[in-house]
C-alpha atoms as a PDB file:
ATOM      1  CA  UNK A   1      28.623  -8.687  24.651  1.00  0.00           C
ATOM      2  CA  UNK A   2      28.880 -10.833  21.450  1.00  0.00           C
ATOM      3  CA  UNK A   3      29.449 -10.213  18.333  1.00  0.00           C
ATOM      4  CA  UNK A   4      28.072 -12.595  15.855  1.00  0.00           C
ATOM      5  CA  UNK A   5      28.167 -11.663  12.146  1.00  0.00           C
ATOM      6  CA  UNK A   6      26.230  -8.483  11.930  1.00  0.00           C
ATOM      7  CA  UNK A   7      23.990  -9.066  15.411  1.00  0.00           C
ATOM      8  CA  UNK A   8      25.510  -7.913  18.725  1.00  0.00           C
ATOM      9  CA  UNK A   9      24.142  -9.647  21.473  1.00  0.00           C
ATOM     10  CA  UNK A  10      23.500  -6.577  24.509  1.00  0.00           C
ATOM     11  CA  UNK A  11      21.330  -8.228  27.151  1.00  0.00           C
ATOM     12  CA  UNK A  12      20.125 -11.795  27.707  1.00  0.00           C
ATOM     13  CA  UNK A  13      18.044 -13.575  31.015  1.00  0.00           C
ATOM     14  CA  UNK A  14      15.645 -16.476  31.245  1.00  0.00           C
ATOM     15  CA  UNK A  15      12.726 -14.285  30.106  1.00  0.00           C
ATOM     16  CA  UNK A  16      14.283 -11.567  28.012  1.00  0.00           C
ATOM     17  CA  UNK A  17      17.216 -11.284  25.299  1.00  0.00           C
ATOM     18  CA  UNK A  18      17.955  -7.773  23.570  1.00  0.00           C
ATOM     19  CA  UNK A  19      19.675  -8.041  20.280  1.00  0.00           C
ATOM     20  CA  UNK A  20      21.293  -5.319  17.040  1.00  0.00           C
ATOM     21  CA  UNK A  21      20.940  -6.697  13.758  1.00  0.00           C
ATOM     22  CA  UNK A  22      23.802  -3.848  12.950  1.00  0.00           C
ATOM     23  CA  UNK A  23      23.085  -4.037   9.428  1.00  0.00           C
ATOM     24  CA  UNK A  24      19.480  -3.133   9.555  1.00  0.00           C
ATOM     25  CA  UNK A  25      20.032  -0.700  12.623  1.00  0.00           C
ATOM     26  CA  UNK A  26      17.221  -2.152  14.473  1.00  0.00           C
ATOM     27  CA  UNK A  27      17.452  -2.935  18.033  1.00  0.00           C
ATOM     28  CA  UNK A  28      15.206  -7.069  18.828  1.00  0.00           C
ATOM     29  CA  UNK A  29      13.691  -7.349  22.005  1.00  0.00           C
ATOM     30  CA  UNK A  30      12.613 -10.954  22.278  1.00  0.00           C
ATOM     31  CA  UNK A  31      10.361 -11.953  25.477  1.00  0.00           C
ATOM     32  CA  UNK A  32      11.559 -15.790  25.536  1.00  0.00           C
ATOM     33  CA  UNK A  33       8.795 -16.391  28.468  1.00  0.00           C
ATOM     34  CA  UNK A  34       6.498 -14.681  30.797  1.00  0.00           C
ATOM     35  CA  UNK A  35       8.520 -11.415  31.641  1.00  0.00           C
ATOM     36  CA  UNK A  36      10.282 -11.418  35.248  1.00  0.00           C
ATOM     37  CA  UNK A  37      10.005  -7.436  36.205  1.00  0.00           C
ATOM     38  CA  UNK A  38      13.562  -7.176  37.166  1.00  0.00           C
ATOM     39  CA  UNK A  39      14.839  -8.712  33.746  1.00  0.00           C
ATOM     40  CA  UNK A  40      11.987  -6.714  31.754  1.00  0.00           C
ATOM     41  CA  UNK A  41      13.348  -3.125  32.946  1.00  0.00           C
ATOM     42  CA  UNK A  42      17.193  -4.321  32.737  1.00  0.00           C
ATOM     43  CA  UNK A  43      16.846  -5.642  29.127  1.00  0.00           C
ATOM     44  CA  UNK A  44      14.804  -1.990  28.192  1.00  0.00           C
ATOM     45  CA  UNK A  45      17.164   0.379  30.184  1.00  0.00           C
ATOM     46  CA  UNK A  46      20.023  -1.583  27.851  1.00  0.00           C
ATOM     47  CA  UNK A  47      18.176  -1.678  24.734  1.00  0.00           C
ATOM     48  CA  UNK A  48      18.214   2.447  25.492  1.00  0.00           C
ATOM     49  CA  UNK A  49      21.487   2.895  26.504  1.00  0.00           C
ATOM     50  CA  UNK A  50      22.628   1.224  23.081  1.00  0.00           C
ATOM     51  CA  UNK A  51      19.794   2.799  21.362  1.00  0.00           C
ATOM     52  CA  UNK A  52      21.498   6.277  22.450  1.00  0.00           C
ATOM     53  CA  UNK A  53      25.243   4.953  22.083  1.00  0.00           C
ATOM     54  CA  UNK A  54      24.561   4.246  18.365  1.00  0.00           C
ATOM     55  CA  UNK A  55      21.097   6.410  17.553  1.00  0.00           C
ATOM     56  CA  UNK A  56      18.968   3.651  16.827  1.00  0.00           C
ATOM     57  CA  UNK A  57      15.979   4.362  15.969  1.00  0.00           C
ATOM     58  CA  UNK A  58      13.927   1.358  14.730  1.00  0.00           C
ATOM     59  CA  UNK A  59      12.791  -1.576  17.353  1.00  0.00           C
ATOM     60  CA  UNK A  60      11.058  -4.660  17.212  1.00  0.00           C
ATOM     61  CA  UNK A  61       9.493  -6.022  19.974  1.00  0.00           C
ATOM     62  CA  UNK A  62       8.611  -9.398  19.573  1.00  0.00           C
ATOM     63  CA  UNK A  63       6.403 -10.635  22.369  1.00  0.00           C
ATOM     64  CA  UNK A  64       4.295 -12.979  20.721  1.00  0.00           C
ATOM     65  CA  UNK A  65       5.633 -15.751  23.093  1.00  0.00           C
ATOM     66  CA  UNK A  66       4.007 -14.138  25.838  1.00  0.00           C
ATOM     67  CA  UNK A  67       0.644 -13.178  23.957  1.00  0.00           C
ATOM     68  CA  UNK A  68       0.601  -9.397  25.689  1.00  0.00           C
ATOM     69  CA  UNK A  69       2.444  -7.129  28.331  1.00  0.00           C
ATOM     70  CA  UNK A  70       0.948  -6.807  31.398  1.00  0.00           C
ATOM     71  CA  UNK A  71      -0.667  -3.655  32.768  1.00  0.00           C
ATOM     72  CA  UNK A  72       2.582  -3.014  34.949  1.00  0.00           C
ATOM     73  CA  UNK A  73       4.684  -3.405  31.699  1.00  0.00           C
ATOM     74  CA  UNK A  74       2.607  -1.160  29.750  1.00  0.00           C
ATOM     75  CA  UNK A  75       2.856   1.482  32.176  1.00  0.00           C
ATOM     76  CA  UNK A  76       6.658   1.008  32.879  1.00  0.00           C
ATOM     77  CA  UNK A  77       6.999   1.673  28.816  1.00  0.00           C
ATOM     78  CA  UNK A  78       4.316   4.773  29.109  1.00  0.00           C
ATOM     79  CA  UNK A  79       5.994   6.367  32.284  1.00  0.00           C
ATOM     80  CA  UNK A  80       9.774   5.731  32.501  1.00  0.00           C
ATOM     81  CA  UNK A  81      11.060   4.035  29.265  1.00  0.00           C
ATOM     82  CA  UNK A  82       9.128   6.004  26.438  1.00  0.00           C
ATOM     83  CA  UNK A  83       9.706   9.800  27.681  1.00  0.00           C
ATOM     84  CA  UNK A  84      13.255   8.362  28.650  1.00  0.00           C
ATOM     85  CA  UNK A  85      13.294   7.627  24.959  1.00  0.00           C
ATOM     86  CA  UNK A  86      11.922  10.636  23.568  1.00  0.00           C
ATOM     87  CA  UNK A  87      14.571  12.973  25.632  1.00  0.00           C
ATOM     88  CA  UNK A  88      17.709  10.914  24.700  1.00  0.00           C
ATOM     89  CA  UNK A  89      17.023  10.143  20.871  1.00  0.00           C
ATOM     90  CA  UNK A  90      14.710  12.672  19.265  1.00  0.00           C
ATOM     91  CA  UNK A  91      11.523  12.554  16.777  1.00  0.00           C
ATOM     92  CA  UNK A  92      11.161   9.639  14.608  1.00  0.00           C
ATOM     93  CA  UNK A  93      11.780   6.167  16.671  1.00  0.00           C
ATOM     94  CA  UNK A  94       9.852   3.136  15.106  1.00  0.00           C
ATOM     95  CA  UNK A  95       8.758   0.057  17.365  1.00  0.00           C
ATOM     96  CA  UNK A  96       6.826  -2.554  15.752  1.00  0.00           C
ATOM     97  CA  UNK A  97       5.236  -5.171  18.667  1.00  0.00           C
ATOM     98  CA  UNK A  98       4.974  -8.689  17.253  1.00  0.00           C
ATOM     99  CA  UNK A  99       2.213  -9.961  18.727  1.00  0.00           C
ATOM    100  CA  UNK A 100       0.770 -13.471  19.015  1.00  0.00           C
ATOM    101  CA  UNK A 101      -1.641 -14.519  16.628  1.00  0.00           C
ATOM    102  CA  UNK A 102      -4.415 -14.722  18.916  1.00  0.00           C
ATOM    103  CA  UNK A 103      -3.650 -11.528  20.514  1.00  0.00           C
ATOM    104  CA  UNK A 104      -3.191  -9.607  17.253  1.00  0.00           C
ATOM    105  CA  UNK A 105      -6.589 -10.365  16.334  1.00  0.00           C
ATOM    106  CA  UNK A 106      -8.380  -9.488  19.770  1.00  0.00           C
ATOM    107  CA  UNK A 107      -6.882  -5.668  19.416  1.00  0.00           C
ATOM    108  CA  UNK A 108      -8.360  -6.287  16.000  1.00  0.00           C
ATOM    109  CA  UNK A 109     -11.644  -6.845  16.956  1.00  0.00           C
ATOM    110  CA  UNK A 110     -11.739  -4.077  19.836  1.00  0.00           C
ATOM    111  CA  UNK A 111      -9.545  -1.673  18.505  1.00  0.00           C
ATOM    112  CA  UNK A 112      -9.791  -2.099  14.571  1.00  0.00           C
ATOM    113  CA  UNK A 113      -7.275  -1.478  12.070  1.00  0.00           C
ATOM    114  CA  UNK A 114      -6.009   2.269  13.256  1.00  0.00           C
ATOM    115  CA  UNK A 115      -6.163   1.037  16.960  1.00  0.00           C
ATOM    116  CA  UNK A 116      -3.006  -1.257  16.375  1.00  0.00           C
ATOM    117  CA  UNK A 117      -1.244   1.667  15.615  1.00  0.00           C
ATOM    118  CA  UNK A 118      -0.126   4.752  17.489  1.00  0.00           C
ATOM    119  CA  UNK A 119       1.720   8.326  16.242  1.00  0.00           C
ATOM    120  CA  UNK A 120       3.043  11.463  17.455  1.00  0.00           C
ATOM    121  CA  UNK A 121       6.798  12.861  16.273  1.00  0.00           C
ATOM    122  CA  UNK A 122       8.292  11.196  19.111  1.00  0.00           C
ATOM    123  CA  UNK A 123       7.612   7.302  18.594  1.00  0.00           C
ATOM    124  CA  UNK A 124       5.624   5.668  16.149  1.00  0.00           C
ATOM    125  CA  UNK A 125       4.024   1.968  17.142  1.00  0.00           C
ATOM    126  CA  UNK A 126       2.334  -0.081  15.221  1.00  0.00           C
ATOM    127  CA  UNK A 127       1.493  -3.636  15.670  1.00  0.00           C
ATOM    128  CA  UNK A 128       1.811  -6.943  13.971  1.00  0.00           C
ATOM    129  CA  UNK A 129       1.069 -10.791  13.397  1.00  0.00           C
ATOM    130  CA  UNK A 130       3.779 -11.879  11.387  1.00  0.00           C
ATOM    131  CA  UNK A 131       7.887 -10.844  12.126  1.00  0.00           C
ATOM    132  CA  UNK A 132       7.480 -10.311   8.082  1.00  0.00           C
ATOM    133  CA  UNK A 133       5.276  -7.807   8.570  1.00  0.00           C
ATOM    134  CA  UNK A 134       7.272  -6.021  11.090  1.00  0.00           C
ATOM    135  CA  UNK A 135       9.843  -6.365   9.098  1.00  0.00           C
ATOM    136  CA  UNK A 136       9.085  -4.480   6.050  1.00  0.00           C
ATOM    137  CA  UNK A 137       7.229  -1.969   7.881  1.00  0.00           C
ATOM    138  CA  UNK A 138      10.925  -1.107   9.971  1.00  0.00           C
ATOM    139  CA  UNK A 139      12.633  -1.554   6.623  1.00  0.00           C
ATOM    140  CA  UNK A 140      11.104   1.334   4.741  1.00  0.00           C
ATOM    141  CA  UNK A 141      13.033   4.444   4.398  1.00  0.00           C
ATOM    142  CA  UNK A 142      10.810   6.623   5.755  1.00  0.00           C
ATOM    143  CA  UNK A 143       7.894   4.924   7.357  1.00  0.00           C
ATOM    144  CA  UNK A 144       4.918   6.945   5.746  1.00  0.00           C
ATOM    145  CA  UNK A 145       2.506   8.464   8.591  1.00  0.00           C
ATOM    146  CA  UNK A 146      -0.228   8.110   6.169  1.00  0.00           C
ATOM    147  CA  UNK A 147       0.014   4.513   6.539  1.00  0.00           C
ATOM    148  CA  UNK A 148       0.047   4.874  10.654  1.00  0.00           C
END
């Protein structure tokens, strides 16, 4: 691991690097390239393990490299990493999904507004177009459910 100013480097491959901005206390998940399954579960099960190590609780995924997760790495997050998640760390984790542009705007059109965005007490998603965005939404104090 690598500590540079306030980010500490935890996992990096050729498709996948997992980064704390330890000033924010958000956990970055960065798909560099079309996931490779292997480094797609490795770089989650370490994003948790530090997620747990320091109680985390706000993520950003930023796929928008990639456009979209596949079906096997949707259900990968639904069926091992997510209830993983909800055992280990509690009510109130944040992950905002940075999607790509194009992407973004096809869950628009199918899903409208409240589709891009997901709540129980467990793990709140919502996704984004712009790492701005995604930003400020993670930045709030308390991220409003009205708003979800």
């Amino acid at each position: 691991m690598t500590l540079i100013g306030e980010n500490m480097f935890i996992y990096f491959s050729d498709s996948m690097q997992v980064s704390c901005d330890r000033g924010k206390g958000l956990l970055v998940l960065t798909c560099l390239k079309r996931l490779r399954a292997d480094e797609f579960k490795e770089g989650m099960v370490r994003a948790l393990w530090y997620a747990e190590k320091y109680n985390i609780k706000r993520w950003l995924f930023d796929i928008k490299l990639i456009g979209a997760l596949n079906e096997e790495e949707e259900a990968w997050l639904q069926n091992c990493l997510y209830p993983k998640m909800m055992s280990s760390l509690g009510a109130d984790n944040y992950i905002a999904f940075l999607l790509s542009e194009s992407c973004y705007k096809q869950l628009l059109f199918e899903a409208g507004e409240t589709g891009l965005k997901t709540y129980n007490s467990f793990i709140i998603l919502s996704m984004f177009d712009t790492t701005a965005k995604a930003l400020e939404w993670l930045a709030m104090d308390s991220v409003a459910t009205a708003n979800i």
